[in-house]
PDB file of N, CA and C in Angstrom:
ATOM      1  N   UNK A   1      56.007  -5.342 -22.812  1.00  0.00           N
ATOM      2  CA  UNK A   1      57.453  -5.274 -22.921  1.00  0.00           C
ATOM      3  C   UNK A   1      58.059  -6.659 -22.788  1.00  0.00           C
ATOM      4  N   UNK A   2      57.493  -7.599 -21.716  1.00  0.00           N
ATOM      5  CA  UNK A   2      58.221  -8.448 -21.767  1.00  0.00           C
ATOM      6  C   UNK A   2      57.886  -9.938 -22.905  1.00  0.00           C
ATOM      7  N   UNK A   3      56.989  -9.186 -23.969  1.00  0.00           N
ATOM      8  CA  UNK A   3      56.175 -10.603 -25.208  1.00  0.00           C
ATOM      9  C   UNK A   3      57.473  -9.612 -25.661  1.00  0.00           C
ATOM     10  N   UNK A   4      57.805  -8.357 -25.923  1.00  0.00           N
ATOM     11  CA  UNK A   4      58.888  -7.606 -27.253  1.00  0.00           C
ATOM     12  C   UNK A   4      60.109  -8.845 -26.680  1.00  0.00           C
ATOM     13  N   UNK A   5      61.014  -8.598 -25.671  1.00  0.00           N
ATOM     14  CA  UNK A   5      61.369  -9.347 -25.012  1.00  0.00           C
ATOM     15  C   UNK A   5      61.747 -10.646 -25.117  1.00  0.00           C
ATOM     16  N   UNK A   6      60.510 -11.759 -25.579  1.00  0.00           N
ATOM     17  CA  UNK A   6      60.786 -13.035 -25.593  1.00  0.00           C
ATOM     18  C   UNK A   6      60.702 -13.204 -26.958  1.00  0.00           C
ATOM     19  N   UNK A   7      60.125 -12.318 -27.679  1.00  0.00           N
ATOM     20  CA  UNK A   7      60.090 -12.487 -29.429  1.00  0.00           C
ATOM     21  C   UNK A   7      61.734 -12.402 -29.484  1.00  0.00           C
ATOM     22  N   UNK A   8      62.224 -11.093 -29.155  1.00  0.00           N
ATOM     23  CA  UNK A   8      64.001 -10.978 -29.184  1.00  0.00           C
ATOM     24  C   UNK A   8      64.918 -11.803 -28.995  1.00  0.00           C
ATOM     25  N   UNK A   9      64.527 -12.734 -27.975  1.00  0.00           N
ATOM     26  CA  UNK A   9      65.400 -13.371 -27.307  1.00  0.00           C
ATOM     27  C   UNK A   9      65.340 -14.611 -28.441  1.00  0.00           C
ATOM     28  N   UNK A  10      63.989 -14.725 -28.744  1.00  0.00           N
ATOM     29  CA  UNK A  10      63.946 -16.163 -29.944  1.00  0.00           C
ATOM     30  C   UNK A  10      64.350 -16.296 -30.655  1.00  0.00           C
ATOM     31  N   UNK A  11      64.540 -14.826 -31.354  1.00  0.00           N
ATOM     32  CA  UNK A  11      65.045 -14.564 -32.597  1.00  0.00           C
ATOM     33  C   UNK A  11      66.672 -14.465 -32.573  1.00  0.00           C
ATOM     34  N   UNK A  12      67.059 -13.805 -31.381  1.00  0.00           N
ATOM     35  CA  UNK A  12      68.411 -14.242 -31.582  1.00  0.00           C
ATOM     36  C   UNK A  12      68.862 -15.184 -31.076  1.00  0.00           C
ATOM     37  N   UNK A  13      68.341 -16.493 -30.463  1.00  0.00           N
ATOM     38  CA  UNK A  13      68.585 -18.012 -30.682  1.00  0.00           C
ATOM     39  C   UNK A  13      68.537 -18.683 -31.547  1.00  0.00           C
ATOM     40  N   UNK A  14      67.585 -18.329 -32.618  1.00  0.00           N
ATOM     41  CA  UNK A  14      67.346 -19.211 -33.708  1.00  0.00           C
ATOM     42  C   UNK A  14      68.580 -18.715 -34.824  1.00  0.00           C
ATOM     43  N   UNK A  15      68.758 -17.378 -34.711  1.00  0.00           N
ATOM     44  CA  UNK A  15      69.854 -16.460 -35.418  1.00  0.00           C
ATOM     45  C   UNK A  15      71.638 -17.130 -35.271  1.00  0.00           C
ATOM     46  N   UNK A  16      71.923 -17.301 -33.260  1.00  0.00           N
ATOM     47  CA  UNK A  16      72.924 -18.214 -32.922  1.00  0.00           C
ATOM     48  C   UNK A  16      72.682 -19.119 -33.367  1.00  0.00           C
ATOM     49  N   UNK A  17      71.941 -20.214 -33.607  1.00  0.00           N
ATOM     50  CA  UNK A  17      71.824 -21.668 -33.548  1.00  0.00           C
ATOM     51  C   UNK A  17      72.096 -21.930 -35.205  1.00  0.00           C
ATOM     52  N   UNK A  18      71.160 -20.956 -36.188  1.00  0.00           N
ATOM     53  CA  UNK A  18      71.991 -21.437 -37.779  1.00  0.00           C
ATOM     54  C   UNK A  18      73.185 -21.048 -37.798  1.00  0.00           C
ATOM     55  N   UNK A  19      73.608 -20.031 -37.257  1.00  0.00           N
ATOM     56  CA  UNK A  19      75.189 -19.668 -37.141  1.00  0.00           C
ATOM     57  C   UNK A  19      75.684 -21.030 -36.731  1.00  0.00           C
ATOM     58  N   UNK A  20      75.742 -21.203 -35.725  1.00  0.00           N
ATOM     59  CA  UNK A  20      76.423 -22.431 -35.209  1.00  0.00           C
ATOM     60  C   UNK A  20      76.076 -23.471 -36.306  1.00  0.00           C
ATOM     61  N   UNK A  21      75.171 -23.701 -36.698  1.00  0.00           N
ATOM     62  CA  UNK A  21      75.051 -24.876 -37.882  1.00  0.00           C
ATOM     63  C   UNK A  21      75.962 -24.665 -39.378  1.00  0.00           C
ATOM     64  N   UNK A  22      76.473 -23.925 -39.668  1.00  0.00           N
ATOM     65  CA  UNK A  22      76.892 -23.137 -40.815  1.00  0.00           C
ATOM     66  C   UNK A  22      78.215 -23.556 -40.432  1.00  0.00           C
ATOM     67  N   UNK A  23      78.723 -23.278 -39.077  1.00  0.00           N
ATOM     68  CA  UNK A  23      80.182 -22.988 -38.628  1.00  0.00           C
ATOM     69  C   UNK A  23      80.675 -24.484 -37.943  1.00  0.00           C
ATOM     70  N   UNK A  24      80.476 -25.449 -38.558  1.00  0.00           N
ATOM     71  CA  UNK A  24      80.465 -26.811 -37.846  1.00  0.00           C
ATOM     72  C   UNK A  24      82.027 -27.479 -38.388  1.00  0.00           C
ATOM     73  N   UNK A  25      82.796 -26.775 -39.358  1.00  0.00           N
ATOM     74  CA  UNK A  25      83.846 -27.186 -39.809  1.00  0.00           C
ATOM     75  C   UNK A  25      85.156 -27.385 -38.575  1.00  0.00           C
ATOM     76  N   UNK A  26      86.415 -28.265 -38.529  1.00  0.00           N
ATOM     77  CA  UNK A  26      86.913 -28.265 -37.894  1.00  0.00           C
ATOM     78  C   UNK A  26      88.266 -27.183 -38.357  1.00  0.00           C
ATOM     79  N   UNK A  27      88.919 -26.721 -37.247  1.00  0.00           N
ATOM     80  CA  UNK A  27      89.804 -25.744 -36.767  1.00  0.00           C
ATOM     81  C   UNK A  27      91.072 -26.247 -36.349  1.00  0.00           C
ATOM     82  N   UNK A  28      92.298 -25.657 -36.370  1.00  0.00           N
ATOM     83  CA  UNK A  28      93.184 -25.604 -35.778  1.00  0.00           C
ATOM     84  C   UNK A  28      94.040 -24.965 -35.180  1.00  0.00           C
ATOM     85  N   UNK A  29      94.214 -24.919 -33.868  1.00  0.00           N
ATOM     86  CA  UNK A  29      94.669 -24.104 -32.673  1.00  0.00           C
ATOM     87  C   UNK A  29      95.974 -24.171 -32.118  1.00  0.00           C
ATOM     88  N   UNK A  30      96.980 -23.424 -32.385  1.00  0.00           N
ATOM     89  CA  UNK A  30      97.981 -23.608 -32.926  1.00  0.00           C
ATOM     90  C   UNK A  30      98.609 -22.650 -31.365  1.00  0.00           C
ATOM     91  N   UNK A  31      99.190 -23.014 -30.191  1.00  0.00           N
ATOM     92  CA  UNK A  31     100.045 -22.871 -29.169  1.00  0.00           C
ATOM     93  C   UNK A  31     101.114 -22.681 -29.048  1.00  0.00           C
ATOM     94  N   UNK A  32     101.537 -22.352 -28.384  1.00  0.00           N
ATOM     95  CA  UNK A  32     103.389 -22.113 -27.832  1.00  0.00           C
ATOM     96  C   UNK A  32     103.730 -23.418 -27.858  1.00  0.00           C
ATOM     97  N   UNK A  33     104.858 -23.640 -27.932  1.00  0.00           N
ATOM     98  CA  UNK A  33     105.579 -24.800 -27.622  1.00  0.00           C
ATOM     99  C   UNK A  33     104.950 -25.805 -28.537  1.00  0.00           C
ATOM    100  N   UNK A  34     104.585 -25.662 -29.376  1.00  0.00           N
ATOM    101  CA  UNK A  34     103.999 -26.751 -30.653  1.00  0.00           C
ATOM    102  C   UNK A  34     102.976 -27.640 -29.752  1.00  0.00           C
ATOM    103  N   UNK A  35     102.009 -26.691 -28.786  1.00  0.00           N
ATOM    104  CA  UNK A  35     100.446 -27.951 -28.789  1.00  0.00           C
ATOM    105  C   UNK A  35      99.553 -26.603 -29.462  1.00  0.00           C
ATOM    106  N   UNK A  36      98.706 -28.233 -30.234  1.00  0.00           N
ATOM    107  CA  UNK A  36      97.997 -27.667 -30.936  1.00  0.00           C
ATOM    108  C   UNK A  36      96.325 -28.843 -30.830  1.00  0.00           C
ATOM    109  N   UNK A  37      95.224 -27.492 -30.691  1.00  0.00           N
ATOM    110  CA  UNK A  37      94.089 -28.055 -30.521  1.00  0.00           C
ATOM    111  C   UNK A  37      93.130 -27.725 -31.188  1.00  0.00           C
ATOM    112  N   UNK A  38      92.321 -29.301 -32.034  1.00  0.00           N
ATOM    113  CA  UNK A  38      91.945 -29.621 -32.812  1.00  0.00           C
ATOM    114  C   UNK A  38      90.329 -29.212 -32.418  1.00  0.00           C
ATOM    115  N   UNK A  39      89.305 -28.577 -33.385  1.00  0.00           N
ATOM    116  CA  UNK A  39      87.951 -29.028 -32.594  1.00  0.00           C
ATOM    117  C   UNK A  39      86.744 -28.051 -33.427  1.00  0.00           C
ATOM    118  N   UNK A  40      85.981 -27.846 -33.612  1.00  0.00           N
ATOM    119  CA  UNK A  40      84.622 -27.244 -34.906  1.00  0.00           C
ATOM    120  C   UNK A  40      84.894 -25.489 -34.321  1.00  0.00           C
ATOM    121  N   UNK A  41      84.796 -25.031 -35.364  1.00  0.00           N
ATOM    122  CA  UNK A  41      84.636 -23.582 -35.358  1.00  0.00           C
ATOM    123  C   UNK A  41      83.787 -22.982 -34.609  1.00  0.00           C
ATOM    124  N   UNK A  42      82.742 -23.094 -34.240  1.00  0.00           N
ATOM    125  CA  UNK A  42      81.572 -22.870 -33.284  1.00  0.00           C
ATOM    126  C   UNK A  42      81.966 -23.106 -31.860  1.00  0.00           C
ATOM    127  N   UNK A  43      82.382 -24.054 -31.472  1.00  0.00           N
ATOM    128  CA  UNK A  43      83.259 -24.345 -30.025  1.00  0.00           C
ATOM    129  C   UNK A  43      83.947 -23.366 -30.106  1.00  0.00           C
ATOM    130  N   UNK A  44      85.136 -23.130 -30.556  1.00  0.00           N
ATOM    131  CA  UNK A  44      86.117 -22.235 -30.220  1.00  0.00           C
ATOM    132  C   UNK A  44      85.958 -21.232 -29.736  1.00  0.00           C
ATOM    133  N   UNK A  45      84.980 -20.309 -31.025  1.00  0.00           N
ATOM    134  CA  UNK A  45      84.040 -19.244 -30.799  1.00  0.00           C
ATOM    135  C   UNK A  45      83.542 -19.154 -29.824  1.00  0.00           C
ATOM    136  N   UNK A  46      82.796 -20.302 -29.220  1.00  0.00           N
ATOM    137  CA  UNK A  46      82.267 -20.147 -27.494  1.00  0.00           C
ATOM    138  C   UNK A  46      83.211 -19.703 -26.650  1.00  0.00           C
ATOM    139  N   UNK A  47      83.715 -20.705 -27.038  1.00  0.00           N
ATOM    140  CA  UNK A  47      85.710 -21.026 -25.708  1.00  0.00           C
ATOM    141  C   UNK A  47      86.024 -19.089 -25.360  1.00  0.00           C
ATOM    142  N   UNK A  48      85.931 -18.687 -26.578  1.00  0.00           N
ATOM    143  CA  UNK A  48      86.874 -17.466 -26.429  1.00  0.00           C
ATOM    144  C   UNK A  48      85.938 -16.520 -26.192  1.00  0.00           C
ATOM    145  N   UNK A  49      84.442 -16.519 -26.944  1.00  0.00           N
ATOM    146  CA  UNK A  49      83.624 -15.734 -26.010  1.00  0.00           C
ATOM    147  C   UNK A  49      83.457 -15.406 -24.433  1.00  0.00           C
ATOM    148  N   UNK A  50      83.136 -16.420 -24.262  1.00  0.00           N
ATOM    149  CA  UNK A  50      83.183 -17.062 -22.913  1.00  0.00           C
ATOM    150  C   UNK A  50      84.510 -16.261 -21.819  1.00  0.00           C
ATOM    151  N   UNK A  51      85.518 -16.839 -22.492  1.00  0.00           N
ATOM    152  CA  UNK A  51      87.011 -16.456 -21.889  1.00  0.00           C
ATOM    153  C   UNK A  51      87.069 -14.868 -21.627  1.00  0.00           C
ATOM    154  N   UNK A  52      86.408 -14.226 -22.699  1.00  0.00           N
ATOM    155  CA  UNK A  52      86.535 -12.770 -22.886  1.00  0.00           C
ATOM    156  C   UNK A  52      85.622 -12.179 -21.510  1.00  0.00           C
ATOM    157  N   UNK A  53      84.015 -13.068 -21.939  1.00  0.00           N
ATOM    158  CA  UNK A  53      83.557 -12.234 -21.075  1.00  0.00           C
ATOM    159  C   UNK A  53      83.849 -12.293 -19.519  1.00  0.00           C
ATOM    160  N   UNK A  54      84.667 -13.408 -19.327  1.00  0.00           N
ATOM    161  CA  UNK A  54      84.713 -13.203 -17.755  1.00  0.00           C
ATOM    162  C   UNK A  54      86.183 -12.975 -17.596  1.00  0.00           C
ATOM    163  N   UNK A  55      87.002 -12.549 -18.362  1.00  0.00           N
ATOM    164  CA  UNK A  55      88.021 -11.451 -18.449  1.00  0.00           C
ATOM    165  C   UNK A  55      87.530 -10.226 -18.450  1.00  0.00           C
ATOM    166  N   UNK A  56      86.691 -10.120 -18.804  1.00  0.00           N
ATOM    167  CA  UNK A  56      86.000  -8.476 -19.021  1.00  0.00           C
ATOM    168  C   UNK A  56      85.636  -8.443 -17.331  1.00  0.00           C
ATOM    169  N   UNK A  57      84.636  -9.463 -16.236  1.00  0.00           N
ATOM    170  CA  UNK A  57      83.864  -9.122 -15.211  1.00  0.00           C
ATOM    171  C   UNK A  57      84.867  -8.786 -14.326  1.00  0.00           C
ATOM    172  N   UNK A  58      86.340  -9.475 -14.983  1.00  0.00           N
ATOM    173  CA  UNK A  58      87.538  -9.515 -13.384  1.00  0.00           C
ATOM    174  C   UNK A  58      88.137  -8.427 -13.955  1.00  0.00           C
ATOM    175  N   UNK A  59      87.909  -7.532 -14.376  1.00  0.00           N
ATOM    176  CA  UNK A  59      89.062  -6.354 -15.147  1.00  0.00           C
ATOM    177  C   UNK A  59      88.069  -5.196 -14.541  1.00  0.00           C
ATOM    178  N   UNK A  60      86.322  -5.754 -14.079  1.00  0.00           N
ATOM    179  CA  UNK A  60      85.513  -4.353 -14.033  1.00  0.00           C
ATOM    180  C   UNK A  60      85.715  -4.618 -12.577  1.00  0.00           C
ATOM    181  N   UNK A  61      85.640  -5.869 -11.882  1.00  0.00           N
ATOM    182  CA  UNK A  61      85.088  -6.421 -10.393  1.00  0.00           C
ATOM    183  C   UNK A  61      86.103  -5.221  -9.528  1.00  0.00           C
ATOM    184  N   UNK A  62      87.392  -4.800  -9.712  1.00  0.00           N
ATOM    185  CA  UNK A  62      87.897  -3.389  -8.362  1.00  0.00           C
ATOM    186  C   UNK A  62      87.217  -2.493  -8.693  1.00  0.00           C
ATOM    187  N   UNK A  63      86.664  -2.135  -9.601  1.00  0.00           N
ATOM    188  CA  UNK A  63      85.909  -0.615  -9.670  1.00  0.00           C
ATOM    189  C   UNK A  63      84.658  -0.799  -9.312  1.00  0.00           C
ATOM    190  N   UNK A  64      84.028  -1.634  -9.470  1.00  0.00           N
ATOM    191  CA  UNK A  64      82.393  -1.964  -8.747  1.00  0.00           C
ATOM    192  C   UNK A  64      82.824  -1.873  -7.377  1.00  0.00           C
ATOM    193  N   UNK A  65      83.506  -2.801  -6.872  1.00  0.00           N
ATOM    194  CA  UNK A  65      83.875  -2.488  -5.361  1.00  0.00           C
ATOM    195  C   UNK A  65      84.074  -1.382  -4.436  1.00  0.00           C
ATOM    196  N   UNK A  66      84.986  -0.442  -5.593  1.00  0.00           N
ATOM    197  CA  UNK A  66      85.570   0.941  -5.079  1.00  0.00           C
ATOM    198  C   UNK A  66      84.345   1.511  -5.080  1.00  0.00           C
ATOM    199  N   UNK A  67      83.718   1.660  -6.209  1.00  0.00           N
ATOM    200  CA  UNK A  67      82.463   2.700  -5.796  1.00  0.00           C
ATOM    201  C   UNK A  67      81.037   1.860  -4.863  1.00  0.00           C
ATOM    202  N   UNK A  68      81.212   0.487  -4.430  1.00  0.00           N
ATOM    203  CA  UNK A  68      80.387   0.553  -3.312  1.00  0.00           C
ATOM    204  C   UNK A  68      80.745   0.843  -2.755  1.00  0.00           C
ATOM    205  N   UNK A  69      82.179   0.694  -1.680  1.00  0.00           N
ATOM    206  CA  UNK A  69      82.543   1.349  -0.300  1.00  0.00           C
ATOM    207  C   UNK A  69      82.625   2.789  -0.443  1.00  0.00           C
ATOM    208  N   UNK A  70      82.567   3.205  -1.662  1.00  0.00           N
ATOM    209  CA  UNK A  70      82.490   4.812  -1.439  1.00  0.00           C
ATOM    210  C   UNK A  70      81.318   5.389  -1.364  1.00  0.00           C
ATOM    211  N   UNK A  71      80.211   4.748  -1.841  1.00  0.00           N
ATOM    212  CA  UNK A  71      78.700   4.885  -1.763  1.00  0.00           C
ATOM    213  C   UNK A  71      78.227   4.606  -0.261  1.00  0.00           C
ATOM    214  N   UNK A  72      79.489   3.658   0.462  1.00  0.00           N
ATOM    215  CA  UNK A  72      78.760   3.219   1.443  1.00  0.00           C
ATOM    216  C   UNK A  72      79.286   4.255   2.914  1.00  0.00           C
ATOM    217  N   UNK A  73      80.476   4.963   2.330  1.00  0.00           N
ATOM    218  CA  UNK A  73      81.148   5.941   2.968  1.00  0.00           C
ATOM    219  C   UNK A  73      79.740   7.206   3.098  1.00  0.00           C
ATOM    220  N   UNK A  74      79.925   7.437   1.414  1.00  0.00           N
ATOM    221  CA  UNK A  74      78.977   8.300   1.525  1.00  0.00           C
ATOM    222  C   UNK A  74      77.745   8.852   1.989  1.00  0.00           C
ATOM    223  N   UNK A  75      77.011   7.479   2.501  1.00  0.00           N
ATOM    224  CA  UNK A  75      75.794   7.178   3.259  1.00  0.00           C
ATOM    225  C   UNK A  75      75.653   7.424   4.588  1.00  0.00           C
ATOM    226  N   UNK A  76      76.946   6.826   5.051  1.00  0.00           N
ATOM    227  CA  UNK A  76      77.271   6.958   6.650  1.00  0.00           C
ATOM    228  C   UNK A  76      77.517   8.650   6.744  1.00  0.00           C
ATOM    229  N   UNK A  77      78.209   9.557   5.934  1.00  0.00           N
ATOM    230  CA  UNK A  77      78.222  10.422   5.853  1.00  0.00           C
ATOM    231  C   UNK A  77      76.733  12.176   6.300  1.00  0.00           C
ATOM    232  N   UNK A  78      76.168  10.941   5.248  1.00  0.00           N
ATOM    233  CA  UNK A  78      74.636  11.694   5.257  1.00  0.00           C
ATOM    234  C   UNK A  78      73.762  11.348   6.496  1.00  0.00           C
ATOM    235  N   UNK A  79      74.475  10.113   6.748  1.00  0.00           N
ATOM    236  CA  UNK A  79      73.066   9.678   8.356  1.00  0.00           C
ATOM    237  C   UNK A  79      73.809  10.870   9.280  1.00  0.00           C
ATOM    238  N   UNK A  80      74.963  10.755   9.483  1.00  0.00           N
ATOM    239  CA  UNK A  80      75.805  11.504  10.155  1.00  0.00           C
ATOM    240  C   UNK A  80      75.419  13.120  10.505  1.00  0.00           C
ATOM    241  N   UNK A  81      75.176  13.570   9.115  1.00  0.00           N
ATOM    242  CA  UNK A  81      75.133  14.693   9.147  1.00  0.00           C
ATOM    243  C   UNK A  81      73.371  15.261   9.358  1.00  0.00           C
ATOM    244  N   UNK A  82      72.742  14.276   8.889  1.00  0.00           N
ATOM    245  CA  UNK A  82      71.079  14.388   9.079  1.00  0.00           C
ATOM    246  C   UNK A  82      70.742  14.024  10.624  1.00  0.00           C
ATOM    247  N   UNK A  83      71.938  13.284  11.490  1.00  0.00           N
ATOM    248  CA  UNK A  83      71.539  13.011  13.039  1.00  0.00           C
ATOM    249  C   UNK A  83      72.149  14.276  13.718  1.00  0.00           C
ATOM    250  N   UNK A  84      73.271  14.931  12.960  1.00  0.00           N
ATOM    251  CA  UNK A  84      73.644  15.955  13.806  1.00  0.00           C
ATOM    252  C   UNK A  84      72.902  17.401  13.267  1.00  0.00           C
ATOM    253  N   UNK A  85      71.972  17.290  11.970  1.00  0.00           N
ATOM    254  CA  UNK A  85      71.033  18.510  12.086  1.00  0.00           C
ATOM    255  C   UNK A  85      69.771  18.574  12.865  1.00  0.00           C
ATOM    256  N   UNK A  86      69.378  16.826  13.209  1.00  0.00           N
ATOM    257  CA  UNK A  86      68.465  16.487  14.346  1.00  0.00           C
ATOM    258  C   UNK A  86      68.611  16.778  15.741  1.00  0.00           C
ATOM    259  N   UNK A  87      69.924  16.711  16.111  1.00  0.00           N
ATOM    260  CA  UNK A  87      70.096  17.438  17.097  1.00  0.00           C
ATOM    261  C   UNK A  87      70.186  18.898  17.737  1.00  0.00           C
ATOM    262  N   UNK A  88      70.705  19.230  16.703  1.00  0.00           N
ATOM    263  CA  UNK A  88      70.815  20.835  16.593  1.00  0.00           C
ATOM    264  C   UNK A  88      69.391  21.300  16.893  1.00  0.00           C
ATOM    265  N   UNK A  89      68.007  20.857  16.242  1.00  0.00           N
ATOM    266  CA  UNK A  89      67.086  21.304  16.250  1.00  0.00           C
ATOM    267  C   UNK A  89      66.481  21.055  17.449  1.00  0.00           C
ATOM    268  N   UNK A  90      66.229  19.741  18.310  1.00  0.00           N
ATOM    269  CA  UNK A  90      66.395  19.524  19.058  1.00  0.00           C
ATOM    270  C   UNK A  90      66.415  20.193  20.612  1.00  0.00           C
ATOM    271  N   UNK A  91      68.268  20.824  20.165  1.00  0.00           N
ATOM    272  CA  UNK A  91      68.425  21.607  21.054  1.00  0.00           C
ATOM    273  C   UNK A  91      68.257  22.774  21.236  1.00  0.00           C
ATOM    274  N   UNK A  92      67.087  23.145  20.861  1.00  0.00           N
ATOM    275  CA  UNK A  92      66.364  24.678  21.032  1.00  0.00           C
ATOM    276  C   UNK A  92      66.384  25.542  19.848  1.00  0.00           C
ATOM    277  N   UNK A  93      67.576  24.933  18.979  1.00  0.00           N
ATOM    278  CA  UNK A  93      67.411  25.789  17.543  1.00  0.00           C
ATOM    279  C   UNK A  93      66.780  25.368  16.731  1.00  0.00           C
ATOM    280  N   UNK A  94      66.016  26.383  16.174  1.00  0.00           N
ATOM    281  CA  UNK A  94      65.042  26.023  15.079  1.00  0.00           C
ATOM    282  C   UNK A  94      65.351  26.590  14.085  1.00  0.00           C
ATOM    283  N   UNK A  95      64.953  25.516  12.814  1.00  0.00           N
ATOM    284  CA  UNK A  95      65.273  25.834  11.672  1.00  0.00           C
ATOM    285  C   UNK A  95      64.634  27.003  10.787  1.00  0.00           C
ATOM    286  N   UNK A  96      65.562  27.703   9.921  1.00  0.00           N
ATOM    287  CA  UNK A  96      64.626  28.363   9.585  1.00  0.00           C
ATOM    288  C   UNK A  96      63.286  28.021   8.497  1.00  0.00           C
ATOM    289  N   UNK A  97      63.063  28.807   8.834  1.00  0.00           N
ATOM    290  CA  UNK A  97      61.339  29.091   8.081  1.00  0.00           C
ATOM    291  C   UNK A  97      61.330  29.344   7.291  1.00  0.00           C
ATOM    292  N   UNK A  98      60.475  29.252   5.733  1.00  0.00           N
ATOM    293  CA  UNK A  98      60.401  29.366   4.623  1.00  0.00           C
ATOM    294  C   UNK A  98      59.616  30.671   4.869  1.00  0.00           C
ATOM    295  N   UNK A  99      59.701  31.593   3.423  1.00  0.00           N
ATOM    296  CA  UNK A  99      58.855  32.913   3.784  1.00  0.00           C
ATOM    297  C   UNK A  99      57.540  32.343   3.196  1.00  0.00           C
ATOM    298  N   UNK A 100      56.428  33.218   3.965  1.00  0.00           N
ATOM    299  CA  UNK A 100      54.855  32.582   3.348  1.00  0.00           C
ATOM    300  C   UNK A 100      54.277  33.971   2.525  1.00  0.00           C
ATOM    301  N   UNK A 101      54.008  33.583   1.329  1.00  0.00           N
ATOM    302  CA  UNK A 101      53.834  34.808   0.353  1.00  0.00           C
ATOM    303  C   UNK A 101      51.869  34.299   0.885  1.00  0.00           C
ATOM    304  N   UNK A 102      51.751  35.745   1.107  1.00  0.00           N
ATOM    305  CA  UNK A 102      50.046  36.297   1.253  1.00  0.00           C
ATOM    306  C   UNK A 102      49.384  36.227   0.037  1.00  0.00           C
ATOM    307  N   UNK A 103      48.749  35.225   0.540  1.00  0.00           N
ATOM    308  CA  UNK A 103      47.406  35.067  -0.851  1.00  0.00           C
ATOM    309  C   UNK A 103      46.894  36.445  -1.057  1.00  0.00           C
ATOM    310  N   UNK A 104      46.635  36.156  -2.530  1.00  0.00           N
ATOM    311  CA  UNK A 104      46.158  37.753  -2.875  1.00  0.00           C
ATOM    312  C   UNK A 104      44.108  37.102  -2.575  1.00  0.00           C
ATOM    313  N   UNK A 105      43.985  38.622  -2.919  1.00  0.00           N
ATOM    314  CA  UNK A 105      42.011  38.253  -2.489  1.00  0.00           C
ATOM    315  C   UNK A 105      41.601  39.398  -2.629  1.00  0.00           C
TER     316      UNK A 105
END
């Protein structure tokens, strides 16, 4: 799995990299207030990749959070409830018993 893996990964470097060679023309980036920035098509493309994806990590980062402390709620929950069926048993009550089906013979 991990030769499938590094064949993939090559192939779509060598795949980015003529892209990027193809896309070497310059651009213009055209702002509020009349600034405007000059610079190869391939940059940009990064710039805003880039921009996106870690707009994307801060748009997911409260919901990863929310569901650890709720995972972590949930945990404390279960020790909770697995220390207070430990006790129960413990204290003289026993759990019940599974029924035992009689081998046939």
């Amino acid at each position: 799995m991990k030769f499938v893996s590094t064949i993939a990964g090559c192939l779509l470097f060598v795949l980015f990299f003529f892209f990027a060679l193809k896309n070497t023309g310059q651009v213009d980036l055209h702002f509020f207030l009349g600034y405007e920035l000059r610079g190869p098509l391939v940059l940009m493309l990064l710039a805003f990749f880039i921009a996106g994806a870690f707009l994307g990590i801060l748009a997911v980062t409260p919901t990863v959070f929310r569901h650890r402390r709720e995972s972590s709620q949930h945990k404390n929950t279960i020790q909770a409830l697995q220390n207070a069926a430990g006790t129960a048993t413990a204290g003289g009550i026993q759990a019940p018993q599974p029924d035992s089906v009689a081998p046939r013979g």
